[in-house]
C-alpha atoms as a PDB file:
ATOM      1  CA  UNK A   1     192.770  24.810 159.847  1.00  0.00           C
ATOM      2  CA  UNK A   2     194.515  27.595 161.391  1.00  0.00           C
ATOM      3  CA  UNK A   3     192.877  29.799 158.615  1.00  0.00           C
ATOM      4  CA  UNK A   4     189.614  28.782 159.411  1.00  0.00           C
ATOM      5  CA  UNK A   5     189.903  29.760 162.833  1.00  0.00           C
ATOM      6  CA  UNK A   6     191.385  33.021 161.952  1.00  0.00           C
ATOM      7  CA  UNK A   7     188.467  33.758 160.064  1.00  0.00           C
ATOM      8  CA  UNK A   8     185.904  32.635 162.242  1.00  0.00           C
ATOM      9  CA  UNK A   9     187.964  34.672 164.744  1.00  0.00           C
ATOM     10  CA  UNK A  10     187.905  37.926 162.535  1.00  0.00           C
ATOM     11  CA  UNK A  11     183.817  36.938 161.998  1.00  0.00           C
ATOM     12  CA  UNK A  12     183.261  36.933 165.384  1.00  0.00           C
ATOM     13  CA  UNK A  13     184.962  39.897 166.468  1.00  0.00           C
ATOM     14  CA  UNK A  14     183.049  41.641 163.491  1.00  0.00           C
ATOM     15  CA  UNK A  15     179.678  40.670 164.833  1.00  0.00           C
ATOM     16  CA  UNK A  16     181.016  41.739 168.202  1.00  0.00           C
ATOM     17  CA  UNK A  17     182.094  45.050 167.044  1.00  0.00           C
ATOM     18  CA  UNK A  18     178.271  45.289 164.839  1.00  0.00           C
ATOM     19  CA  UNK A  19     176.711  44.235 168.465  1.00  0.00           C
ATOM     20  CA  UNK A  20     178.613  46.996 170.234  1.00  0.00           C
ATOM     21  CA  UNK A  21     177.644  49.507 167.660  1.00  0.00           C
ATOM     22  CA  UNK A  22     173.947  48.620 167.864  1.00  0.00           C
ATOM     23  CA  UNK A  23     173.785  48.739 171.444  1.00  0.00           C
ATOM     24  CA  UNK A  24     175.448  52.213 171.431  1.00  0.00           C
ATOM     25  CA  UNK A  25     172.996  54.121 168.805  1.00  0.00           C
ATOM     26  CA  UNK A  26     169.967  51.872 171.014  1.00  0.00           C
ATOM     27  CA  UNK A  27     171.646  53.388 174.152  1.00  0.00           C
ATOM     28  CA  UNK A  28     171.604  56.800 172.127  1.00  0.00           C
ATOM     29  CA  UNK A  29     168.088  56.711 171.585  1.00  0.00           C
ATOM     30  CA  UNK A  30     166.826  55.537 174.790  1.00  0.00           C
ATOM     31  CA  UNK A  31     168.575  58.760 176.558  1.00  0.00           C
ATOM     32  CA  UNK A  32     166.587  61.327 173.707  1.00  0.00           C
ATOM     33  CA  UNK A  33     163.759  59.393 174.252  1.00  0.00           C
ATOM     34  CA  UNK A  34     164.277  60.077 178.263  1.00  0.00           C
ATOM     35  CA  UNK A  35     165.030  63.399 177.603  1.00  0.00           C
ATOM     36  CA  UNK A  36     161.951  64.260 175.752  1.00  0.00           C
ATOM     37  CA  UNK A  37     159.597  62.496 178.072  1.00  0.00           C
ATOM     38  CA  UNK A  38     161.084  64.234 180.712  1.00  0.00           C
ATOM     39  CA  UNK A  39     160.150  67.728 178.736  1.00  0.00           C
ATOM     40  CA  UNK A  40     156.682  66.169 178.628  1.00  0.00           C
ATOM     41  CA  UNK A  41     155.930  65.495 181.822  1.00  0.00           C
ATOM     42  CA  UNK A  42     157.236  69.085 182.939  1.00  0.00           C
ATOM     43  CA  UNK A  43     155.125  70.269 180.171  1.00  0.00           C
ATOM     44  CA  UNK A  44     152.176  68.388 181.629  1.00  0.00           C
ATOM     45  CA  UNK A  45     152.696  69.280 185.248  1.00  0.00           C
ATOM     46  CA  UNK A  46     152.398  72.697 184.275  1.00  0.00           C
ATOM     47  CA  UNK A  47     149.472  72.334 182.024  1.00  0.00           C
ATOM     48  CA  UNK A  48     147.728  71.053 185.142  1.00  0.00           C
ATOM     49  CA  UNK A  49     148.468  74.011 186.977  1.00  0.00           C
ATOM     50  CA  UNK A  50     146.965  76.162 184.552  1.00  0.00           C
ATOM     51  CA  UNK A  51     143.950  73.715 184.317  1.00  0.00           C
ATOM     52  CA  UNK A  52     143.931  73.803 188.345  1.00  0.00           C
ATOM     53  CA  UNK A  53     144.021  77.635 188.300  1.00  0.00           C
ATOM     54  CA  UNK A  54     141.371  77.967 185.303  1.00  0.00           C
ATOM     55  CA  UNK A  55     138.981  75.325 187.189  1.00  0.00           C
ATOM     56  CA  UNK A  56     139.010  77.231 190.596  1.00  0.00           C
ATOM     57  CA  UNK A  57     138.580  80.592 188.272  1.00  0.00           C
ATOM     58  CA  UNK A  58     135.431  79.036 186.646  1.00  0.00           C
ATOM     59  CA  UNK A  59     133.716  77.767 189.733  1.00  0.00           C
ATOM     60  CA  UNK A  60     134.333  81.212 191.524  1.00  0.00           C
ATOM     61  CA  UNK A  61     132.808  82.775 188.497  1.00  0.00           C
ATOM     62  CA  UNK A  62     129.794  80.121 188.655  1.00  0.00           C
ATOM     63  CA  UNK A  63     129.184  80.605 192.525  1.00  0.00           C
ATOM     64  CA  UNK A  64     128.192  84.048 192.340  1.00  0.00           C
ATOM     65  CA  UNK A  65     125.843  83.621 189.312  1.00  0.00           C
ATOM     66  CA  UNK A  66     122.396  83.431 191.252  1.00  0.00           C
ATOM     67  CA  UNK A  67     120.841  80.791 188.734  1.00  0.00           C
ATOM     68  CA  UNK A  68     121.481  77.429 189.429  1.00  0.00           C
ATOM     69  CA  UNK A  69     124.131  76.256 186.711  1.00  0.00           C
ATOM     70  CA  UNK A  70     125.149  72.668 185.903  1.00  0.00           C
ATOM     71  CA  UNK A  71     128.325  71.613 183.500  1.00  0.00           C
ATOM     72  CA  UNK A  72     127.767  67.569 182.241  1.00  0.00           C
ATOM     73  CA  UNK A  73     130.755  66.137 180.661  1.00  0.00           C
ATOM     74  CA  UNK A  74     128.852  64.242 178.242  1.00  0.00           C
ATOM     75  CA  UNK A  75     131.847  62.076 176.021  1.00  0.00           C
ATOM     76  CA  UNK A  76     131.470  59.217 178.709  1.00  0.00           C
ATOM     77  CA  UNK A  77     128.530  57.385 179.233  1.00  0.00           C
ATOM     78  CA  UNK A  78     126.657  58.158 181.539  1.00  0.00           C
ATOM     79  CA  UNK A  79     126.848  61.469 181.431  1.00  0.00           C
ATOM     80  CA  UNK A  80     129.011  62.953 184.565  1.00  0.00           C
ATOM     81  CA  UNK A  81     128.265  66.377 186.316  1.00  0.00           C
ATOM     82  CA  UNK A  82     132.157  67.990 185.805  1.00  0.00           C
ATOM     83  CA  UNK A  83     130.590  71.265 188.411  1.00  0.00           C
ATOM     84  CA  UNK A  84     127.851  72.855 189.342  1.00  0.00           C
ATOM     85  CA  UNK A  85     127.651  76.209 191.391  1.00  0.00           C
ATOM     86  CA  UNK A  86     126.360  76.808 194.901  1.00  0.00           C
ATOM     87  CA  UNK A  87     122.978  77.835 193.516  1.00  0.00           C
ATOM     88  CA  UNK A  88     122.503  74.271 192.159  1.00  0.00           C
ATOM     89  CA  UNK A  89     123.433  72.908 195.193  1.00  0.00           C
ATOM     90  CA  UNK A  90     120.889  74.241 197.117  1.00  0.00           C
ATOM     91  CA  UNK A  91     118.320  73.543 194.255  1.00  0.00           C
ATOM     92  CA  UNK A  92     119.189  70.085 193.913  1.00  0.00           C
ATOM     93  CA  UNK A  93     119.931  69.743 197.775  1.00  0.00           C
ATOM     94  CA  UNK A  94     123.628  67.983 196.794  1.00  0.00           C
ATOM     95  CA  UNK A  95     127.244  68.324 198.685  1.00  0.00           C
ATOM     96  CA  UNK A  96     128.594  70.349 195.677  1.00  0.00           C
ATOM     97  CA  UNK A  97     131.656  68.282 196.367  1.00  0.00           C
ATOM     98  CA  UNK A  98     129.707  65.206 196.297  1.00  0.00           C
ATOM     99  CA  UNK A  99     128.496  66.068 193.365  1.00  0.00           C
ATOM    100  CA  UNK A 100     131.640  65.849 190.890  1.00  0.00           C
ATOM    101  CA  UNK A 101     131.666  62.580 188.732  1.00  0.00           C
ATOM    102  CA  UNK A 102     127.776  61.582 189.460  1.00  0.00           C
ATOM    103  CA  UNK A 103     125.028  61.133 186.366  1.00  0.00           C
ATOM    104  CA  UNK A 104     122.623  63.425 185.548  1.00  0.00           C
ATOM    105  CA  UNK A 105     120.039  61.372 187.492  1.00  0.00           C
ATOM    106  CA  UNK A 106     121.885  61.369 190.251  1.00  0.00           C
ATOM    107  CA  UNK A 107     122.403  64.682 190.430  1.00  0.00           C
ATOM    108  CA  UNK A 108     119.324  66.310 189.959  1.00  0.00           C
ATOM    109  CA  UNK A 109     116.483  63.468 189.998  1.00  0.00           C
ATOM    110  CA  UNK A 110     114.621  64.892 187.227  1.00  0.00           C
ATOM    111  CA  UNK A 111     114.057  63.073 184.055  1.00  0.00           C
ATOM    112  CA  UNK A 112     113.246  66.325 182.311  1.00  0.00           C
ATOM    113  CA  UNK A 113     116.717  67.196 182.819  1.00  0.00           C
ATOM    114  CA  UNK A 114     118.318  63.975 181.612  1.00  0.00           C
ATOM    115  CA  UNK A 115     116.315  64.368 178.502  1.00  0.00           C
ATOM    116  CA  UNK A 116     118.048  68.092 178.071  1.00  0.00           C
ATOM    117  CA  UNK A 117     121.279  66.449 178.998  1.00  0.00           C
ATOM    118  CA  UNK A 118     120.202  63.652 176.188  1.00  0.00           C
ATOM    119  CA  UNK A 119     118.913  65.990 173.813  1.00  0.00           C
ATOM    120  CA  UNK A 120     122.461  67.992 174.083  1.00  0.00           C
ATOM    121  CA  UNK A 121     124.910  65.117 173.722  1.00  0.00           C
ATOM    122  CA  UNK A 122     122.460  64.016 170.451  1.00  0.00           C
ATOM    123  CA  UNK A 123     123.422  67.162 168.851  1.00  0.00           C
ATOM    124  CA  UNK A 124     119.958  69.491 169.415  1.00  0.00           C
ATOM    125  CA  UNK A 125     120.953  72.750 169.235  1.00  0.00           C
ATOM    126  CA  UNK A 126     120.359  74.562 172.853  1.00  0.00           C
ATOM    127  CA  UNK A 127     117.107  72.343 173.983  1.00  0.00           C
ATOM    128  CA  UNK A 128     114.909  74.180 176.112  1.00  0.00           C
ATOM    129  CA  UNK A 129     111.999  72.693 178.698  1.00  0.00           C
ATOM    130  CA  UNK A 130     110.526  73.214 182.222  1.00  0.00           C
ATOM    131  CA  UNK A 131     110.762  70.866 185.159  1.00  0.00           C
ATOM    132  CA  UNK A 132     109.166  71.551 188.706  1.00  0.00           C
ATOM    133  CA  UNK A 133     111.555  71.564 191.555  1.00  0.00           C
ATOM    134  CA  UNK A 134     109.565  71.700 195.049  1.00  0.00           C
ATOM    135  CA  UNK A 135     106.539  73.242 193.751  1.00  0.00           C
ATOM    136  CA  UNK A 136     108.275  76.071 191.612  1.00  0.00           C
ATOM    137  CA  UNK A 137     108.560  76.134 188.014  1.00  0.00           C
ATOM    138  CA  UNK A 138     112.209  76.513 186.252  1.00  0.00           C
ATOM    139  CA  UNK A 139     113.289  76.675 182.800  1.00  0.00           C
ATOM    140  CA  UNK A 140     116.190  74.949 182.011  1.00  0.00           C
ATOM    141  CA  UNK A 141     118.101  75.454 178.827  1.00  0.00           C
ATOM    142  CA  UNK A 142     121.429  73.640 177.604  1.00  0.00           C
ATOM    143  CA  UNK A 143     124.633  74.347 175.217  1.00  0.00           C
ATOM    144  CA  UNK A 144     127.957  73.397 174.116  1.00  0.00           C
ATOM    145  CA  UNK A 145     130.996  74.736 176.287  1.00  0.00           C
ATOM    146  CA  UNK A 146     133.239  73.010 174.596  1.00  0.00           C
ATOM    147  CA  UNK A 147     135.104  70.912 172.339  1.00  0.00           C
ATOM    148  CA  UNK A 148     135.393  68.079 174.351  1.00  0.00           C
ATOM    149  CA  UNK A 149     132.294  67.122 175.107  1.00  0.00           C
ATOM    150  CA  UNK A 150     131.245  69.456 178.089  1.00  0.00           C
ATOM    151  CA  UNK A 151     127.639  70.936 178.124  1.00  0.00           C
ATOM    152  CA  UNK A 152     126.255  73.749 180.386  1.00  0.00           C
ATOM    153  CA  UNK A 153     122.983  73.320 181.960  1.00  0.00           C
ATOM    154  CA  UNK A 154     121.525  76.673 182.977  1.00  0.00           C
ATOM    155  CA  UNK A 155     118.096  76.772 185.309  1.00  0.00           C
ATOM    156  CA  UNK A 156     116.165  80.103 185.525  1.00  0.00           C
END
């Protein structure tokens, strides 16, 4: 009997010791794993700076172009206006700040438009047409600005 509880003894300590092991290397991982989300979200936080500085770098560029200019994020549906430039503001008669995150309809109340916005996001190669904004005639033309789904909408 005594043997029996010597060995269950040993056993037990064993599994402790196994246990204590375990919960060491799991302990080890969890702090690397901290670590390297921590270099992540530093990485991140400065990747939205950049992104910040880029975004105020692009508008300023936009606001002094004189034609009215129009960027549709077109990977979520609807399609969402991502900027537009002071120019298209006035055309469209929208609070540029306003503006951000509204559909192409919304934006610019001209089906012609949506259909260039359509045509873009369907893979037509820069789509061209005409649309009448308060009794004047503009051309509006569209392309790819990048890989993530953003498309430029220029009006002359």
């Amino acid at each position: 009997m005594d043997v029996l509880l010597l060995i269950a003894l040993i056993a037990v300590l064993g599994l402790c010791a196994l246990l204590w092991w375990r919960l060491g290397a799991a302990l080890q991982r969890a702090d690397y794993v901290q670590g390297k989300l921590e270099d992540t979200r530093r990485t991140l936080a400065v990747s939205r700076a950049r992104l910040n500085v880029l975004q105020r770098q692009v508008q300023a560029l936009a606001d002094v172009l004189f034609e009215p200019l129009l960027v549709f994020n077109v990977s979520t549906t609807p399609y969402t206006l991502i900027t537009l430039n002071l120019a298209a503001a006035q055309v469209f008669k929208i609070d540029p700040q306003a503006a951000h995150g509204r559909t192409v309809m919304q934006v610019t109340r001209h089906h012609e438009i949506d259909a260039l916005v359509n045509a873009l996001a369907q893979g037509q190669e820069q789509p061209e047409a005409q649309v009448m904004i308060e009794d004047n005639t503009f051309r509006i033309r569209g392309g790819r600005i990048g890989e993530l789904g953003e498309y430029l909408v220029v009006i002359t």
